[in-house]
PDB file of N, CA and C in Angstrom:
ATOM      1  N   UNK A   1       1.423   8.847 -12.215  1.00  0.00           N
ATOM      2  CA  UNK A   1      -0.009   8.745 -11.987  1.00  0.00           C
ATOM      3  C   UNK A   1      -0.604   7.593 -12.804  1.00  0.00           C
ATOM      4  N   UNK A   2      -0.030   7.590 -14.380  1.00  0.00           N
ATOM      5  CA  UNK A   2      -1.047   6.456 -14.678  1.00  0.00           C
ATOM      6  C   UNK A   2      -0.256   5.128 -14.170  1.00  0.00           C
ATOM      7  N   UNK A   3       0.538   4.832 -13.232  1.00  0.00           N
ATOM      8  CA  UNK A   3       1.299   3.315 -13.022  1.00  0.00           C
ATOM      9  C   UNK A   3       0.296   3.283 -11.973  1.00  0.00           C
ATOM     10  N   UNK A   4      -0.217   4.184 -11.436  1.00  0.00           N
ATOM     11  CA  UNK A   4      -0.978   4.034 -10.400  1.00  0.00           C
ATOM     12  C   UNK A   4      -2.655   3.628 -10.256  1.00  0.00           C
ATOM     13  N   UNK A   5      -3.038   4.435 -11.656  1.00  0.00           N
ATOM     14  CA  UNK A   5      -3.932   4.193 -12.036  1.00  0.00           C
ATOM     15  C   UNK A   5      -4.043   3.058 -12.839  1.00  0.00           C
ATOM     16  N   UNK A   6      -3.002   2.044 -13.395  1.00  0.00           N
ATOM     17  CA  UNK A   6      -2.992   0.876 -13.572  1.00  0.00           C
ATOM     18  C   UNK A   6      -3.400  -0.300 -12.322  1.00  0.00           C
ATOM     19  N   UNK A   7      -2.530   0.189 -11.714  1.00  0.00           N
ATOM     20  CA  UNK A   7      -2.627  -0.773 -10.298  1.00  0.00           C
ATOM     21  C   UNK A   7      -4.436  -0.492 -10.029  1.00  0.00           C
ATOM     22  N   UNK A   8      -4.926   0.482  -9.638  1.00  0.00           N
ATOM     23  CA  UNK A   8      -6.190   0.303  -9.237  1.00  0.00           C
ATOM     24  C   UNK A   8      -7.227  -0.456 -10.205  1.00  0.00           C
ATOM     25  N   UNK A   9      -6.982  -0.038 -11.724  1.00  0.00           N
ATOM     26  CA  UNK A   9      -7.887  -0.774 -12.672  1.00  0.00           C
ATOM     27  C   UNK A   9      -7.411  -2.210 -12.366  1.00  0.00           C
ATOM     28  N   UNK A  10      -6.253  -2.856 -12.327  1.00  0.00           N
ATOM     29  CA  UNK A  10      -6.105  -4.481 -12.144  1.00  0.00           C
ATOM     30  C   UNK A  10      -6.503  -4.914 -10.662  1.00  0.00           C
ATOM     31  N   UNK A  11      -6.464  -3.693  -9.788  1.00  0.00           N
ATOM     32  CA  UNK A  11      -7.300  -4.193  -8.131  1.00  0.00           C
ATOM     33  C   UNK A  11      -8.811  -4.895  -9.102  1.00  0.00           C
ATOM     34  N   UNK A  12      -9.810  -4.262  -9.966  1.00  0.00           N
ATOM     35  CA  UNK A  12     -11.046  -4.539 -10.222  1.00  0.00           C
ATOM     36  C   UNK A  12     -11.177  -4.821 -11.585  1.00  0.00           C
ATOM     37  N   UNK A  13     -10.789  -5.038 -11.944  1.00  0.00           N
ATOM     38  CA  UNK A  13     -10.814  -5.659 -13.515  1.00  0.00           C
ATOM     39  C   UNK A  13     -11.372  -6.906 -13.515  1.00  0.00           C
ATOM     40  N   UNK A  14     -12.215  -7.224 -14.008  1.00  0.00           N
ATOM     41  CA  UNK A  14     -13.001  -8.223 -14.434  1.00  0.00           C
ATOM     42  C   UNK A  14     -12.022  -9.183 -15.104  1.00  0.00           C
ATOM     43  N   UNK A  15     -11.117  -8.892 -15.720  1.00  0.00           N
ATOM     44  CA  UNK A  15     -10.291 -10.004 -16.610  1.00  0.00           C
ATOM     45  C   UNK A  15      -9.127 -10.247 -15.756  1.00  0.00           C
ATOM     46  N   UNK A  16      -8.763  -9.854 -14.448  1.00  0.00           N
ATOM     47  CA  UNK A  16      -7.677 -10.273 -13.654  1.00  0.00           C
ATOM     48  C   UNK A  16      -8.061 -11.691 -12.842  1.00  0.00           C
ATOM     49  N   UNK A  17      -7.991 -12.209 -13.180  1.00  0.00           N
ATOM     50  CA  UNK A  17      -8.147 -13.786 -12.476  1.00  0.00           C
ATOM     51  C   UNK A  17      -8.466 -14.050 -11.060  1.00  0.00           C
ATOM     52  N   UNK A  18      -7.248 -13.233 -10.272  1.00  0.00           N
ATOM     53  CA  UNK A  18      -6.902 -13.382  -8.708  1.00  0.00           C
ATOM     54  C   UNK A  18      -8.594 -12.611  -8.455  1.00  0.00           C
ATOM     55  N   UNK A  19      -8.727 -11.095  -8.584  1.00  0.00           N
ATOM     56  CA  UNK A  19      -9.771 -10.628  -8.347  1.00  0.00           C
ATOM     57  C   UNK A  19      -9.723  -9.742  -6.968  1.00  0.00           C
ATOM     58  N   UNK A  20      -8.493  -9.043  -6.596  1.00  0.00           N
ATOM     59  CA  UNK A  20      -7.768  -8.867  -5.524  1.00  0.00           C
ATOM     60  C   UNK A  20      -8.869  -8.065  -4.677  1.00  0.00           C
ATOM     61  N   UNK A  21      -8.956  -6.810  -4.995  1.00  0.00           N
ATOM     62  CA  UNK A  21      -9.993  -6.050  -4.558  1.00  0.00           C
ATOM     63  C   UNK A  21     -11.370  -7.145  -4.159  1.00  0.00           C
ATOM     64  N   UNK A  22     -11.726  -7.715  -4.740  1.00  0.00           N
ATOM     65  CA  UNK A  22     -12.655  -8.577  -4.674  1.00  0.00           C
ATOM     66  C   UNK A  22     -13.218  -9.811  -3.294  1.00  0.00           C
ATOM     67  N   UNK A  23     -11.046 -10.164  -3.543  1.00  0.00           N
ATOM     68  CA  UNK A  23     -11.266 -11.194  -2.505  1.00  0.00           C
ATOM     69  C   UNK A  23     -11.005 -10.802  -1.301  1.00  0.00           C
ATOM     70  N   UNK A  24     -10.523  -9.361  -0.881  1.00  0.00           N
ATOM     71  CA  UNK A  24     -10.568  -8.975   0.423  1.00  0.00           C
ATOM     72  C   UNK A  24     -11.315  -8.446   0.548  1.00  0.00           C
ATOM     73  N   UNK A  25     -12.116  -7.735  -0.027  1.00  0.00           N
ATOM     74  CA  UNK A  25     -13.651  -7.322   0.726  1.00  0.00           C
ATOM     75  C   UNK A  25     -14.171  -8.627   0.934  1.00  0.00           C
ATOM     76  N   UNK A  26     -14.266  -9.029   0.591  1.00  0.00           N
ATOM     77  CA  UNK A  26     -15.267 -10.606   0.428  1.00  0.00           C
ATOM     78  C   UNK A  26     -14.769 -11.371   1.914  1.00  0.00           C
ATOM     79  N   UNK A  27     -13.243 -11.229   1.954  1.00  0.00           N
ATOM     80  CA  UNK A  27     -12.816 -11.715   3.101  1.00  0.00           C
ATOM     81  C   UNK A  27     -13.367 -10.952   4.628  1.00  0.00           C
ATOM     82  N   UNK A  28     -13.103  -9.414   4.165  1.00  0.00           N
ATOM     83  CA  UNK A  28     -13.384  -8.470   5.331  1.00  0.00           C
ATOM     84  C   UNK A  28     -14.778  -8.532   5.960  1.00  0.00           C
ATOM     85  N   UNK A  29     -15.760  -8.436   4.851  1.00  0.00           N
ATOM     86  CA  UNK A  29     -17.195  -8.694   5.092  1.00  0.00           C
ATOM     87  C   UNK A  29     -17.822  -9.954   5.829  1.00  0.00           C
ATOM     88  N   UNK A  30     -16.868 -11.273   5.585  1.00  0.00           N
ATOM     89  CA  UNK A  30     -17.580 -12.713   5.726  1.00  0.00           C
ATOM     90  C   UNK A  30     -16.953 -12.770   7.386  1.00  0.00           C
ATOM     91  N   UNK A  31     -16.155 -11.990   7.634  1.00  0.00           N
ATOM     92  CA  UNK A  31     -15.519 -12.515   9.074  1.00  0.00           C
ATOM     93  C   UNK A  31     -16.332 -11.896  10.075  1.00  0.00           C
ATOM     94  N   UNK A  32     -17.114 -12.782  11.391  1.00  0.00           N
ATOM     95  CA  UNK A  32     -17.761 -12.042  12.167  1.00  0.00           C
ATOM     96  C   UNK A  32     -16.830 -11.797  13.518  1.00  0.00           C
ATOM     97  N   UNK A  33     -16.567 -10.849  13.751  1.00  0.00           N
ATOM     98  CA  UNK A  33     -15.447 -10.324  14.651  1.00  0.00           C
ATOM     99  C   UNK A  33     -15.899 -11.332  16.200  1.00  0.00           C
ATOM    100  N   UNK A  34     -14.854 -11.781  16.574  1.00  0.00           N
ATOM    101  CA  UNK A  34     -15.273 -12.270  18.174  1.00  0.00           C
ATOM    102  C   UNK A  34     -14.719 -11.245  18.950  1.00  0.00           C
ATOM    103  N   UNK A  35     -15.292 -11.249  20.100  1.00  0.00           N
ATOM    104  CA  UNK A  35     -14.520 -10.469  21.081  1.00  0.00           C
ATOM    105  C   UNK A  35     -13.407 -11.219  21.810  1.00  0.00           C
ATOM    106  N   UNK A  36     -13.221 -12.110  21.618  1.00  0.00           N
ATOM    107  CA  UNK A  36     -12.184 -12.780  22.523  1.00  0.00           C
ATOM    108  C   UNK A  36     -10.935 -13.132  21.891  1.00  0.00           C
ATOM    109  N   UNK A  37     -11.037 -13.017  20.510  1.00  0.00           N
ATOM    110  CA  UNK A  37      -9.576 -13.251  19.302  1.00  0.00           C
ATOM    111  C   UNK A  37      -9.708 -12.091  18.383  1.00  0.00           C
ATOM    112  N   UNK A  38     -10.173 -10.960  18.185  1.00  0.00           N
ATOM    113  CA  UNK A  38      -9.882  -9.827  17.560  1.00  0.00           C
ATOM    114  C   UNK A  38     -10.182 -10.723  15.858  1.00  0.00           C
ATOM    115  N   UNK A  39     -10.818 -11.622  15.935  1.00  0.00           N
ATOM    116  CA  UNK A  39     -10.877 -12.264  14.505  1.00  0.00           C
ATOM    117  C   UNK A  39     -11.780 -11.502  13.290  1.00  0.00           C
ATOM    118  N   UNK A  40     -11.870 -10.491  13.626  1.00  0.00           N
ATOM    119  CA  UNK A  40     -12.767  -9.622  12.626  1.00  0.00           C
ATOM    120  C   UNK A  40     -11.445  -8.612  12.235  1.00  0.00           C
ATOM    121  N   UNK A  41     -10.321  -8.903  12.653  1.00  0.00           N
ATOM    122  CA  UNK A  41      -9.012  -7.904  12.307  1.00  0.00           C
ATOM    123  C   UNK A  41      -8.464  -8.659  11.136  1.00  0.00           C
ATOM    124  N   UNK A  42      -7.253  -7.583  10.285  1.00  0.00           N
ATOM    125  CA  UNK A  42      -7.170  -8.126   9.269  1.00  0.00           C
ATOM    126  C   UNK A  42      -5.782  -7.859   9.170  1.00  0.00           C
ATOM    127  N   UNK A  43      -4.501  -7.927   8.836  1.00  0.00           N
ATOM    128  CA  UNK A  43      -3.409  -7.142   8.443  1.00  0.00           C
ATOM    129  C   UNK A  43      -3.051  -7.844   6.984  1.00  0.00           C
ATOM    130  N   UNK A  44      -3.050  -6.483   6.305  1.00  0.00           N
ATOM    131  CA  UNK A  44      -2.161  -6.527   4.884  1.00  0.00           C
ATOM    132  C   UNK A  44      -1.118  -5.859   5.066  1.00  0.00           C
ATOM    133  N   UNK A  45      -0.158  -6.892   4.672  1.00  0.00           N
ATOM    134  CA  UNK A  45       1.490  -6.243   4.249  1.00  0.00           C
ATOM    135  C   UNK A  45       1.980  -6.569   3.055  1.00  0.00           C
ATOM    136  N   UNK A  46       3.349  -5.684   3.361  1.00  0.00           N
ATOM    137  CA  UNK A  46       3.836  -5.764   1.810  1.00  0.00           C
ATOM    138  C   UNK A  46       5.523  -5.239   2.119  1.00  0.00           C
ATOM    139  N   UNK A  47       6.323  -5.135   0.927  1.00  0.00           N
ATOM    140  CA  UNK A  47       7.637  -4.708   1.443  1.00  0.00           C
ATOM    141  C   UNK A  47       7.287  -2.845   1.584  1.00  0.00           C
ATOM    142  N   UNK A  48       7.031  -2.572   0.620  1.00  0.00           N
ATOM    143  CA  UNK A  48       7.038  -1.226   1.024  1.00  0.00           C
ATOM    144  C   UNK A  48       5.332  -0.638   1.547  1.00  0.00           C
ATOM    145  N   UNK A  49       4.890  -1.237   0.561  1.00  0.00           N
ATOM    146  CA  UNK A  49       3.327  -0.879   0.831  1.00  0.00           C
ATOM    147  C   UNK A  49       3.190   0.709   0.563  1.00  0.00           C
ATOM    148  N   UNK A  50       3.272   0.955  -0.814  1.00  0.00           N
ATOM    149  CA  UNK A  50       3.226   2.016  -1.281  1.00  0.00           C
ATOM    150  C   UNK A  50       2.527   1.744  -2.538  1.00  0.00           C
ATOM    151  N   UNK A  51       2.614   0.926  -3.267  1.00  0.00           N
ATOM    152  CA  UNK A  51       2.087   0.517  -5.069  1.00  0.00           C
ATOM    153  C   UNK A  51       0.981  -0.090  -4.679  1.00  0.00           C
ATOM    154  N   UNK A  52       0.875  -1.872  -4.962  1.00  0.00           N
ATOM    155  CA  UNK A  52      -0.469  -2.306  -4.882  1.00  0.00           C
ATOM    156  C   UNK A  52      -1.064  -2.362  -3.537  1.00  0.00           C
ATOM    157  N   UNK A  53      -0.175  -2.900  -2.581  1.00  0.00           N
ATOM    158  CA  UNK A  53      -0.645  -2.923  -1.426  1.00  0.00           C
ATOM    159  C   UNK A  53      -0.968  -1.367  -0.539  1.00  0.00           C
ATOM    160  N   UNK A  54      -0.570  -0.551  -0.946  1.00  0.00           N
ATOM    161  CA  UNK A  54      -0.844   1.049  -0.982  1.00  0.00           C
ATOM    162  C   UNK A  54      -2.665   1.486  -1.447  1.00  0.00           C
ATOM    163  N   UNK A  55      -2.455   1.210  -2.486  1.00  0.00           N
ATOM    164  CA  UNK A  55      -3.548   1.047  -2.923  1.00  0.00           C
ATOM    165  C   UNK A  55      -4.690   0.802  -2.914  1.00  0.00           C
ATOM    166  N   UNK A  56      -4.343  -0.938  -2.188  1.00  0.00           N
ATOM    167  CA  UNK A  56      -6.046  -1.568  -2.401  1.00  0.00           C
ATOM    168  C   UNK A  56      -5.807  -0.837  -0.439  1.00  0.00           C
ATOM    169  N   UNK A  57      -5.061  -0.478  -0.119  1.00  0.00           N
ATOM    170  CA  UNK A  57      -5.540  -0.161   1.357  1.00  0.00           C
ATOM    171  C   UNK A  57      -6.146   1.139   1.242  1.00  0.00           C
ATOM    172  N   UNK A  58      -5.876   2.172   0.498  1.00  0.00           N
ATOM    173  CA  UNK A  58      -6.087   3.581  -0.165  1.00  0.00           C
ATOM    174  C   UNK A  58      -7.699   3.388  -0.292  1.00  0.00           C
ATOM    175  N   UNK A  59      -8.025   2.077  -0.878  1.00  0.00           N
ATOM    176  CA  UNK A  59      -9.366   1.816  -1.448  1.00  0.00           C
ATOM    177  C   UNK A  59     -10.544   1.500  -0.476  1.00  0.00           C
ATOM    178  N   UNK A  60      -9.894   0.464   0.277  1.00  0.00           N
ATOM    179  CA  UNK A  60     -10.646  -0.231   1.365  1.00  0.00           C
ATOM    180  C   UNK A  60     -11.043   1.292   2.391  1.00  0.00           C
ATOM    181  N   UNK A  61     -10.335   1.821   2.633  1.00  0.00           N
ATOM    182  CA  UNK A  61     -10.722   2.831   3.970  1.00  0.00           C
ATOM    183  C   UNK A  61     -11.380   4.044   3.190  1.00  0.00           C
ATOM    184  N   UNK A  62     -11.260   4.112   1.636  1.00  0.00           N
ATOM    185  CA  UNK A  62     -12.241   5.243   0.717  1.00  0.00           C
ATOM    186  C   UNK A  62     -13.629   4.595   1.159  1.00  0.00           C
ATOM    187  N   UNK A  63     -13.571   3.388   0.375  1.00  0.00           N
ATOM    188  CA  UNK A  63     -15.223   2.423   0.902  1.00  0.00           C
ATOM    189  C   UNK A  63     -15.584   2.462   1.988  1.00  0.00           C
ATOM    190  N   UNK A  64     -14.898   2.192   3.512  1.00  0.00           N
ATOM    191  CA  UNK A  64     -15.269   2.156   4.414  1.00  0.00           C
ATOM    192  C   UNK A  64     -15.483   3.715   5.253  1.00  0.00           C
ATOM    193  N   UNK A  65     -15.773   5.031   3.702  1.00  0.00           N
ATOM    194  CA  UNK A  65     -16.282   6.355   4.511  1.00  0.00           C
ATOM    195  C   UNK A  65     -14.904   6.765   4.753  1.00  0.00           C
ATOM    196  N   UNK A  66     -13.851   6.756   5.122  1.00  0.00           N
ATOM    197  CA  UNK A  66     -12.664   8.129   5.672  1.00  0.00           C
ATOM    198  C   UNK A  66     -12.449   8.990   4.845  1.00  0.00           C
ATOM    199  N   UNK A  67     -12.791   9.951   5.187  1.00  0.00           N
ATOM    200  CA  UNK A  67     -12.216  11.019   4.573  1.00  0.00           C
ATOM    201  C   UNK A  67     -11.150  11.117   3.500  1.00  0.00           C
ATOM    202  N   UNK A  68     -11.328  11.674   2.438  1.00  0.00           N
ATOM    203  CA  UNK A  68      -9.944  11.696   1.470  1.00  0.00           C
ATOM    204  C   UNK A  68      -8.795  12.342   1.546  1.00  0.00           C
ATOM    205  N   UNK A  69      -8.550  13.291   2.539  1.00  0.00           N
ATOM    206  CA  UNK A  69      -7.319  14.014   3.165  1.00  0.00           C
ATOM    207  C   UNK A  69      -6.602  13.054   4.363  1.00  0.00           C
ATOM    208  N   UNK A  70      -7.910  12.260   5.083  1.00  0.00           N
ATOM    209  CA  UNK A  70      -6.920  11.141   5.808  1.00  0.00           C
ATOM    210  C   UNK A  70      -6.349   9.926   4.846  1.00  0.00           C
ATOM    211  N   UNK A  71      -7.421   9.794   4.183  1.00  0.00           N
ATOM    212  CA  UNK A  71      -6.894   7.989   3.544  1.00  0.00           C
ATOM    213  C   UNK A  71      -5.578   9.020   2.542  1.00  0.00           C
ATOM    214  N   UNK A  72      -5.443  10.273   2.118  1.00  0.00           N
ATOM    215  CA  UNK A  72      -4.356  10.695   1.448  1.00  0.00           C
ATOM    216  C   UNK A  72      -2.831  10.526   2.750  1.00  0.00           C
ATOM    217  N   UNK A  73      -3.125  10.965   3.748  1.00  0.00           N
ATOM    218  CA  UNK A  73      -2.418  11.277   4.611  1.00  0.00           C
ATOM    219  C   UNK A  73      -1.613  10.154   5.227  1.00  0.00           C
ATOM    220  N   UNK A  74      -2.514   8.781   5.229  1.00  0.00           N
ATOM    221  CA  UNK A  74      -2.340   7.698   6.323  1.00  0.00           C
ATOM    222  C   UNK A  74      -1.455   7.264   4.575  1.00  0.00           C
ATOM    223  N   UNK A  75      -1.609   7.362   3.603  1.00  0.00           N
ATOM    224  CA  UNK A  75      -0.470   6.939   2.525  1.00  0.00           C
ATOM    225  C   UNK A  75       0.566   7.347   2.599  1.00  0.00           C
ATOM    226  N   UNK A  76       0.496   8.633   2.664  1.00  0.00           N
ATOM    227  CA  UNK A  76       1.904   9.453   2.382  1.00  0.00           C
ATOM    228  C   UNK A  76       2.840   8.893   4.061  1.00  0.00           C
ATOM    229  N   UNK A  77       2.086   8.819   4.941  1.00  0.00           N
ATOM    230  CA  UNK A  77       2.932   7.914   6.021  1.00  0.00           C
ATOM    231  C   UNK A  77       3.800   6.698   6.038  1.00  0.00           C
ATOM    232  N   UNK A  78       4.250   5.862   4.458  1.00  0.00           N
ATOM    233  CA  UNK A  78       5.205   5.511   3.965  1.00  0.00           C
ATOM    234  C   UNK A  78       6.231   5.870   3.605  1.00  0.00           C
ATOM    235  N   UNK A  79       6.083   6.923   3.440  1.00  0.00           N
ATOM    236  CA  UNK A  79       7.295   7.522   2.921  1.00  0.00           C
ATOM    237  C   UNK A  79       8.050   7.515   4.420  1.00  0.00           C
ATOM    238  N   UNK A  80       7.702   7.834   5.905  1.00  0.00           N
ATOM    239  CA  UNK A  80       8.333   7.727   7.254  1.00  0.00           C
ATOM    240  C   UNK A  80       8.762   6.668   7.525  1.00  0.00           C
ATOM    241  N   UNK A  81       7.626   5.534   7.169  1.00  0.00           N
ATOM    242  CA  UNK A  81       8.196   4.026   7.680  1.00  0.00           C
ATOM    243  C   UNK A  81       9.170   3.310   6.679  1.00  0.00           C
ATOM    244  N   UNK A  82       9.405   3.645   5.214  1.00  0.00           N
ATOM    245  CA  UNK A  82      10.562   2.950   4.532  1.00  0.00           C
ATOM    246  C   UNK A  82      11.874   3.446   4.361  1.00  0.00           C
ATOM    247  N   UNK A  83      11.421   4.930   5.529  1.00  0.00           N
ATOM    248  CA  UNK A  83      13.029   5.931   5.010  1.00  0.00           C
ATOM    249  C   UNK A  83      14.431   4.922   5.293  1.00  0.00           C
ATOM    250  N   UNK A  84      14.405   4.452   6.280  1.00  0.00           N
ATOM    251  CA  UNK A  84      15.310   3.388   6.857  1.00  0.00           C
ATOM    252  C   UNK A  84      15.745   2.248   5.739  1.00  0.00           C
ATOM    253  N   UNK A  85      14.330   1.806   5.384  1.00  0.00           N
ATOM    254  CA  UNK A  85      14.923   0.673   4.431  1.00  0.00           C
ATOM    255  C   UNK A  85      15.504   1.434   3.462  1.00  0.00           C
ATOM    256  N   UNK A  86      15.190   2.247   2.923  1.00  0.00           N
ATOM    257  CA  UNK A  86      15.711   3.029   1.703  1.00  0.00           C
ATOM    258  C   UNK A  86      16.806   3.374   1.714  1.00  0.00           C
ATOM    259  N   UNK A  87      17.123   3.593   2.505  1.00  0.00           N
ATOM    260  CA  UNK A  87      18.782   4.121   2.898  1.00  0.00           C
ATOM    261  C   UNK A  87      19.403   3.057   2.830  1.00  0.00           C
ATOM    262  N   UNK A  88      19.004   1.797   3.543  1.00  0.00           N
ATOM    263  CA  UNK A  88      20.046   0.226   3.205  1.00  0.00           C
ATOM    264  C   UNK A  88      19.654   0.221   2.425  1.00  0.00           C
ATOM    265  N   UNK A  89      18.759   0.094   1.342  1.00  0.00           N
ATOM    266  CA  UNK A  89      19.148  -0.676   0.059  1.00  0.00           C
ATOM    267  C   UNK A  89      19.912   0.185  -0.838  1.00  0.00           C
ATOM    268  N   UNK A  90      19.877   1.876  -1.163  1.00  0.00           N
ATOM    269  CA  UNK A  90      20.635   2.559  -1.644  1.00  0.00           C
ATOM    270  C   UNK A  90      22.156   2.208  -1.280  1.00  0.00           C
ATOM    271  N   UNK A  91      23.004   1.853  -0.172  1.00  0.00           N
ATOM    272  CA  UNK A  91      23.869   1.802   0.454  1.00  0.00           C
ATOM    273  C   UNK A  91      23.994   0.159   0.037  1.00  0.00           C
ATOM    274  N   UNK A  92      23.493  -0.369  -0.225  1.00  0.00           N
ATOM    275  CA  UNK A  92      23.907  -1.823  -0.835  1.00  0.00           C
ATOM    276  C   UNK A  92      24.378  -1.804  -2.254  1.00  0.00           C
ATOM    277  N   UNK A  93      23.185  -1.431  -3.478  1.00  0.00           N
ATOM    278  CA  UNK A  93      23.755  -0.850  -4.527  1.00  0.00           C
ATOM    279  C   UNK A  93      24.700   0.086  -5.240  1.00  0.00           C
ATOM    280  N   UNK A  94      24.817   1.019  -3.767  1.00  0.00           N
ATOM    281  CA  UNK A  94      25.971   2.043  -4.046  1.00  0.00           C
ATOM    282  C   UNK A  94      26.638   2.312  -2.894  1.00  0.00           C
ATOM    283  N   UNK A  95      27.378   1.029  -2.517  1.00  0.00           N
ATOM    284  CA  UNK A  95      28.033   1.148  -1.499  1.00  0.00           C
ATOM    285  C   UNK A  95      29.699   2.403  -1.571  1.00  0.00           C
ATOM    286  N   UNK A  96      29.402   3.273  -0.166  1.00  0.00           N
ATOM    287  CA  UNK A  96      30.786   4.323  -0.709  1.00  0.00           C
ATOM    288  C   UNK A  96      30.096   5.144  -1.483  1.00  0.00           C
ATOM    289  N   UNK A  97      28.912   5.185  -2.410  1.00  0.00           N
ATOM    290  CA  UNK A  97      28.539   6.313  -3.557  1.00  0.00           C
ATOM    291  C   UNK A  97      27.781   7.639  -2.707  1.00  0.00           C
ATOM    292  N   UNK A  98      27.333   8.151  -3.735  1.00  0.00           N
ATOM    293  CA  UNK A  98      26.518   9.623  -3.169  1.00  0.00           C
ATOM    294  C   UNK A  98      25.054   8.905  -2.537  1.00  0.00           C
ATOM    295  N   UNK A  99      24.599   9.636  -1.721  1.00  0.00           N
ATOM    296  CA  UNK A  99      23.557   9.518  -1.944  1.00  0.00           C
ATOM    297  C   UNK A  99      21.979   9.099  -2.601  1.00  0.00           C
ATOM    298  N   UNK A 100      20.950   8.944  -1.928  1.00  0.00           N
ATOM    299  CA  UNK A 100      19.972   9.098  -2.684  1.00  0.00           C
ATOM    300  C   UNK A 100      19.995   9.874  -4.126  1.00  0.00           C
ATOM    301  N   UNK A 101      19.158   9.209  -5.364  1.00  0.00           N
ATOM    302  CA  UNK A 101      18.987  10.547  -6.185  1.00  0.00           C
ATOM    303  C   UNK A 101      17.551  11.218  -6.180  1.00  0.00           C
ATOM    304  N   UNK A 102      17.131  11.629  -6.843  1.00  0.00           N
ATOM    305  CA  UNK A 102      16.028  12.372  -7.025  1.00  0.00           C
ATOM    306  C   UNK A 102      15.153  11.728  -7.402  1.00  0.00           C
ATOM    307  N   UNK A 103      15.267  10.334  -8.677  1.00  0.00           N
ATOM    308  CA  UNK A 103      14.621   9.843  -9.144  1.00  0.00           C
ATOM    309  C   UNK A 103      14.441   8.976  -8.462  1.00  0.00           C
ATOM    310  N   UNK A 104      15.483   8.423  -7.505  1.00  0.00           N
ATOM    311  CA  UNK A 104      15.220   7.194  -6.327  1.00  0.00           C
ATOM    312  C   UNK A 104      14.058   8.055  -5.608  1.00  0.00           C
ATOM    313  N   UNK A 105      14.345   8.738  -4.968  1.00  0.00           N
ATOM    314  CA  UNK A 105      13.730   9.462  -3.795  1.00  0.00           C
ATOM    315  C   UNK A 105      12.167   9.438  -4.334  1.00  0.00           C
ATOM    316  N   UNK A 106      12.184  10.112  -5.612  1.00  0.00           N
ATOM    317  CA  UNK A 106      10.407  10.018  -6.133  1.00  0.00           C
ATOM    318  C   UNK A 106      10.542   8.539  -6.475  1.00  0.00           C
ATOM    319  N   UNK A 107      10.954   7.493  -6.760  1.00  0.00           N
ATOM    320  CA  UNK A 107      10.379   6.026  -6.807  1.00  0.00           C
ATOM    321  C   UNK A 107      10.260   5.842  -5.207  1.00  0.00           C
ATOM    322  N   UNK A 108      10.582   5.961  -4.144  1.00  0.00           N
ATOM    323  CA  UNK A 108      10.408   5.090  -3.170  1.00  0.00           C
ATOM    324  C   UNK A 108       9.451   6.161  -1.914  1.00  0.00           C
ATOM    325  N   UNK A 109       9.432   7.418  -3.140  1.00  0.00           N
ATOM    326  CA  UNK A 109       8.021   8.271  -1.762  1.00  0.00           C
ATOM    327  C   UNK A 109       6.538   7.727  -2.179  1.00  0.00           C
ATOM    328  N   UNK A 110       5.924   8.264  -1.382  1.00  0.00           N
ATOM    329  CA  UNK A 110       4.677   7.489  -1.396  1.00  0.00           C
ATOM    330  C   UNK A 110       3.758   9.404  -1.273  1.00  0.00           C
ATOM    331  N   UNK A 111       4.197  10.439  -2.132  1.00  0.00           N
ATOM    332  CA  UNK A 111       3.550  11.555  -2.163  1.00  0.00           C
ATOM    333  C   UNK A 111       1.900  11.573  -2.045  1.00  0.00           C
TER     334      UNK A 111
END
């Protein structure tokens, strides 16, 4: 919890330089959507998109009003989309070995 609660204080921290939180609202707000190029759309990615990029998306759809059982819900929906990668990269580092461990499994869920 608090690695997490790190990540959100450096989304808005006044002494973080980049200003992350900052510069995508700023981005989201200034774009006037056309109807003919969807240019008011936005996509953030990331490799897993569970930590920061988890996050400031966690944040953006709190601000923009959703509910806190969905913006909880539409997170924990990482844990479905990286099961795959997770399995190759476990299987790279421990090629032939056991399984997932426990402590992998809680680093790469998105609870």
């Amino acid at each position: 919890m608090e690695y997490y609660q790190e990540i959100a204080d450096a989304l808005i921290s006044e002494t973080n330089p980049h200003q992350p939180l900052k510069m995508v609202l700023s981005q989201l707000s200034s774009s006037e959507p056309d109807p003919d190029t969807d240019a008011g759309a936005a996509l953030i990615h990331c490799s897993f998109g569970k930590d920061r990029t988890g996050v400031l998306c966690a944040i953006i759809l709190s601000l923009a009003g959703v509910d806190d059982d969905i913006v909880a819900q539409e997170y924990a929906l990482t844990t479905e989309g990286i099961r795959e990668k997770v399995v190759s990269i476990i299987a790279e580092i421990r090629p032939g070995g056991p399984g997932i461990t426990i402590e992998e499994e809680r680093f790469f869920s998105a609870r």
